[in-house]
C-alpha atoms as a PDB file:
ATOM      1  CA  UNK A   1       0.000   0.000   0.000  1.00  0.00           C
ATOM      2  CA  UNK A   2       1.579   3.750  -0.651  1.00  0.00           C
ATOM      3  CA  UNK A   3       1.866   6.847   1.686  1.00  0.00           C
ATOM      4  CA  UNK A   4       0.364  10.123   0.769  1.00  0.00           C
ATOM      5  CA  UNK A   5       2.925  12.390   2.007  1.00  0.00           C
ATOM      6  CA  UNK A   6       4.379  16.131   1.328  1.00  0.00           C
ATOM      7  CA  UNK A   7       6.634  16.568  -1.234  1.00  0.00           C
ATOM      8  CA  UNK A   8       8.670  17.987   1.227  1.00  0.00           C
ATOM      9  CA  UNK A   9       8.869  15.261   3.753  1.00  0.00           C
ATOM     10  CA  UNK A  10      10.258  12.762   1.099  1.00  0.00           C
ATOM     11  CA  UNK A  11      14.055  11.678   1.229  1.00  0.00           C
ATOM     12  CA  UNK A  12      16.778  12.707  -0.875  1.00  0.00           C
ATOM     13  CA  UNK A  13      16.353  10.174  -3.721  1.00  0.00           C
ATOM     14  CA  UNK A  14      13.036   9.442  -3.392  1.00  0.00           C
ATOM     15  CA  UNK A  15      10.596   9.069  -6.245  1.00  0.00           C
ATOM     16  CA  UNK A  16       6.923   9.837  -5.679  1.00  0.00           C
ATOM     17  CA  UNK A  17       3.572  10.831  -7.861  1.00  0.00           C
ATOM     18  CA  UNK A  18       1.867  14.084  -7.340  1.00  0.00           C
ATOM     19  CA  UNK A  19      -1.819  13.787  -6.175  1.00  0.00           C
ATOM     20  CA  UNK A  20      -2.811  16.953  -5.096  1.00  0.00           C
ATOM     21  CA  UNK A  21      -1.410  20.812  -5.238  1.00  0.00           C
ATOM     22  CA  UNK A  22      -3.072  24.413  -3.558  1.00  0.00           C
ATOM     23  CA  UNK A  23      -5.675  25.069  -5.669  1.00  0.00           C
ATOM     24  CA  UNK A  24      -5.949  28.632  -4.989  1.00  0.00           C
ATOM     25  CA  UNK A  25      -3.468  31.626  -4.385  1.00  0.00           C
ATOM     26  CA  UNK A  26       0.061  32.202  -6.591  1.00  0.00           C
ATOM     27  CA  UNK A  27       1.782  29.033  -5.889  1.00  0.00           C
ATOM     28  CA  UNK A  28      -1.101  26.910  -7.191  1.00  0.00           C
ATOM     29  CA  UNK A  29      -0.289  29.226 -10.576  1.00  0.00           C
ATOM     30  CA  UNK A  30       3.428  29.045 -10.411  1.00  0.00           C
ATOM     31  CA  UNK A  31       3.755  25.419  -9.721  1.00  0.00           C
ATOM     32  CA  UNK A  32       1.241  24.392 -12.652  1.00  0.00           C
ATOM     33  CA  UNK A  33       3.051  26.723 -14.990  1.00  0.00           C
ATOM     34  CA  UNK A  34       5.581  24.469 -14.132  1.00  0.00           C
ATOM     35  CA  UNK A  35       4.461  21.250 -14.997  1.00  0.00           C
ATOM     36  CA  UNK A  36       3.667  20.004 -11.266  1.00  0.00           C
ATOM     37  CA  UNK A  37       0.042  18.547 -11.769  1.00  0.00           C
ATOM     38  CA  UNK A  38      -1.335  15.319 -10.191  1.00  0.00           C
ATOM     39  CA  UNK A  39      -0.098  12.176 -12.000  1.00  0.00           C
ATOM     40  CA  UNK A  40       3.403  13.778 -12.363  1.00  0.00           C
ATOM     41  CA  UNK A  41       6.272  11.514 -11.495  1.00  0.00           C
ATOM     42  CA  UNK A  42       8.921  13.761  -9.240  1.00  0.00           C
ATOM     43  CA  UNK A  43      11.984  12.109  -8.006  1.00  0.00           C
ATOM     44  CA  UNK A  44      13.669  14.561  -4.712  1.00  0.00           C
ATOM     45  CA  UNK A  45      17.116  15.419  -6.297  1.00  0.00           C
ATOM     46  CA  UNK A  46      18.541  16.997  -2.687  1.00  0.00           C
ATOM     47  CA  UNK A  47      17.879  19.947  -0.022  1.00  0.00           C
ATOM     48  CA  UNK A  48      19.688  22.361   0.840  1.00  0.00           C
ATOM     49  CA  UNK A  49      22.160  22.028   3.985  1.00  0.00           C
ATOM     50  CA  UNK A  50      19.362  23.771   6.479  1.00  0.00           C
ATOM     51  CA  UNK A  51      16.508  21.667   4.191  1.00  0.00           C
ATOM     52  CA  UNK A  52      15.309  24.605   2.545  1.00  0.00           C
ATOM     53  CA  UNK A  53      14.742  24.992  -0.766  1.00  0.00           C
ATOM     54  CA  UNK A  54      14.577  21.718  -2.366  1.00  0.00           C
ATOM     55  CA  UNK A  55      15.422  20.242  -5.684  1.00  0.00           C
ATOM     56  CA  UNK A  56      13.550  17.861  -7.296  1.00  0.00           C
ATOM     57  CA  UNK A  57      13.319  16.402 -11.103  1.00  0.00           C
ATOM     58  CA  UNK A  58      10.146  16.965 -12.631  1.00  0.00           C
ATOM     59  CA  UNK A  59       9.212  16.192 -16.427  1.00  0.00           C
ATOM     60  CA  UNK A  60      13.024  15.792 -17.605  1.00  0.00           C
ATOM     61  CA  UNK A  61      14.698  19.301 -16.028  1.00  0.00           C
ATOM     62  CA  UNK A  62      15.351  20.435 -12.139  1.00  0.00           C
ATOM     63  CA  UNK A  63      13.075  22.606 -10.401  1.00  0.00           C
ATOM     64  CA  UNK A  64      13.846  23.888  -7.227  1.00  0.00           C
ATOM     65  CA  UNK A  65      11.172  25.178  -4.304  1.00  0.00           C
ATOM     66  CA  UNK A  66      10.964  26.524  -1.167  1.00  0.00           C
ATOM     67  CA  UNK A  67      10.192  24.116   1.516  1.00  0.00           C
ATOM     68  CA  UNK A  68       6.930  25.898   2.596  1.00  0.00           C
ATOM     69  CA  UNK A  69       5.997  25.467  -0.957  1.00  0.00           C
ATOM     70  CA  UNK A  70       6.541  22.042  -1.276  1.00  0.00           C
ATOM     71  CA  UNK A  71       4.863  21.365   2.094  1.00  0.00           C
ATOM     72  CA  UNK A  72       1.105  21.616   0.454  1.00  0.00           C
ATOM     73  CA  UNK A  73       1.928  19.109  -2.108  1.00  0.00           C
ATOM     74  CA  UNK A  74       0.604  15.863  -1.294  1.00  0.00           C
ATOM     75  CA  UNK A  75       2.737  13.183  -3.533  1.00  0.00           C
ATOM     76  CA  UNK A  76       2.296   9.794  -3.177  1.00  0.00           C
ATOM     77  CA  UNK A  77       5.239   7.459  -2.212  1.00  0.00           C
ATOM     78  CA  UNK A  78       5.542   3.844  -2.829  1.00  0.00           C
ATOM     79  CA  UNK A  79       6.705   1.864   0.545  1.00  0.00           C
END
């Protein structure tokens, strides 16, 4: 059975599928401009030394976020 976690609770390496994303307010625009919608494979690339931003690889590129960003996106993570 999989875990529906925040993006920014997964560890470095991890890969995970996007389920759900703010659906209101300017993140919900940025991050859909940038190709994070629900089915969307990520994998978490690495954090920064204090954890914040993170990098994750998204659709064949890098895209980093700020942690309080990534902490309403609810990704699914197999076991």
């Amino acid at each position: 059975m999989t875990a529906l976690v925040t993006l920014s609770s997964l560890a470095v390496g991890s890969r995970a599928v996007v389920r759900e994303f703010p659906r209101q307010g300017v993140a919900f625009l940025r991050l859909r401009e940038m190709g994070l919608l629900p089915g969307t494979a990520v994998t978490l690339v690495r954090t920064a030394p204090l954890g914040d931003p993170i990098e994750i690889k998204i659709r064949g590129y890098n895209l980093t976020l700020r942690k309080s960003e990534a902490d309403h996106v609810i990704v699914e993570a197999p076991p």
